[in-house]
Protein backbone atom coordinates (compact mmCIF):
# COMPACT_ATOMS: atom_id res chain seq x y z
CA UNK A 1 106.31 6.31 132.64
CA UNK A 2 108.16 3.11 134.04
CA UNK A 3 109.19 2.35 130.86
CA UNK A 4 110.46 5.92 130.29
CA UNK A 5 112.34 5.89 133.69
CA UNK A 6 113.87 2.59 132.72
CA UNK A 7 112.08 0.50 135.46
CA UNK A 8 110.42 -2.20 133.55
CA UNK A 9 111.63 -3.73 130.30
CA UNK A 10 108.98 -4.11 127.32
CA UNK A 11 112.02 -6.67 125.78
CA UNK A 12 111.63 -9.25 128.98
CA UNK A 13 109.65 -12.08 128.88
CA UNK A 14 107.36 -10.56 131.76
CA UNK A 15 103.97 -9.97 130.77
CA UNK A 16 102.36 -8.72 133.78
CA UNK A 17 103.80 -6.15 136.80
CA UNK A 18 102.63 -5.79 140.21
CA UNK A 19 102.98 -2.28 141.51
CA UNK A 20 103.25 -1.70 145.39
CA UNK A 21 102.64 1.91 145.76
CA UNK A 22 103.64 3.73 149.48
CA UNK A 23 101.55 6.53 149.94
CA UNK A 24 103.45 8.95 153.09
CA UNK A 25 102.35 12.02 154.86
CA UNK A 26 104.53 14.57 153.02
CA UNK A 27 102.08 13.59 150.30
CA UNK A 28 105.39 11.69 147.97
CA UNK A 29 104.68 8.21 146.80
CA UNK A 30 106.94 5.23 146.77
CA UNK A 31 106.45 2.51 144.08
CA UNK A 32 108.05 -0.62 144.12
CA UNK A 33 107.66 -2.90 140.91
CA UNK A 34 107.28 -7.04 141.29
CA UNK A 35 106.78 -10.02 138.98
CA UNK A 36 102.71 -10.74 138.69
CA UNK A 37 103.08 -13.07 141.32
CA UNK A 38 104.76 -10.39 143.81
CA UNK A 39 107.73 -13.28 144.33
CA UNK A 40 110.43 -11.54 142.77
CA UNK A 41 111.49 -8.13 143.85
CA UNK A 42 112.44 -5.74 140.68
CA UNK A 43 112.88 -2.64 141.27
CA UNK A 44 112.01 0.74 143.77
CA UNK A 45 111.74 4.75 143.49
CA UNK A 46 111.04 7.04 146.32
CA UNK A 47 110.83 4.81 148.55
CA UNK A 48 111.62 5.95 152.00
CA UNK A 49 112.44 4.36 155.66
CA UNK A 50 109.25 5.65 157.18
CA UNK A 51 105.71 3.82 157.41
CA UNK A 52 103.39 4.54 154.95
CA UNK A 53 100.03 6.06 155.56
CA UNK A 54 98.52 4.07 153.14
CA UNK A 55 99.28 0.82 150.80
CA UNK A 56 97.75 -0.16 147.70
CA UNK A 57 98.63 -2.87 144.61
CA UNK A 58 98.28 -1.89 141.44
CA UNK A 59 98.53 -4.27 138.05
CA UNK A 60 100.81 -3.27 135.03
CA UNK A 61 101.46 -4.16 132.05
CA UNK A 62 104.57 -4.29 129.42
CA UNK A 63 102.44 -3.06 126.34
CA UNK A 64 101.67 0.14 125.34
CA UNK A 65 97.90 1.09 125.54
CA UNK A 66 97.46 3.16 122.56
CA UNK A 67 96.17 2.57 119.79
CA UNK A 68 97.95 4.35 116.92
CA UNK A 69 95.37 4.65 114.24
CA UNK A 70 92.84 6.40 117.21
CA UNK A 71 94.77 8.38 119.52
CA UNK A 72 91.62 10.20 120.64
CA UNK A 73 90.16 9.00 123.28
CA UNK A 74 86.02 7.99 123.40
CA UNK A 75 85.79 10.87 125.43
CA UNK A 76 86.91 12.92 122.75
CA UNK A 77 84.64 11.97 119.62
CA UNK A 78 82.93 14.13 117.49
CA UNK A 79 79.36 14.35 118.21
């Protein structure tokens, strides 16, 4: 989805994201998207001026996760 919106780059030379997301009370979220070393700032969305009720950092990467050839999932195997 952050590639979708536009808010990471698969072309950059970054290979790993850090992901601040702001949990608030109204039950949104608020994601904010740093370099793997959470030096560089890179982008927000729905972020908001109030404290969060809850904080947590999140790893992500660049690359997409599927596989092509096996888009089902293990979960999904014939038995």
């Amino acid at each position: 989805m952050l590639k979708d919106w536009n808010l990471i780059d698969r072309d950059k030379d970054q290979d790993v994201y850090t992901l601040e997301l702001l949990y608030y009370r109204d039950g949104s979220i608020g994601v904010r998207i740093w370099d793997d070393q959470k030096r560089e700032f890179l982008e927000e969305l729905g972020v908001k001026e109030e404290e969060p009720v809850k904080v947590e950092h999140r790893t992500a990467f660049p690359e997409e996760h599927i596989y092509p050839l096996n888009e089902e999932t293990y979960f999904h195997r014939a038995l």
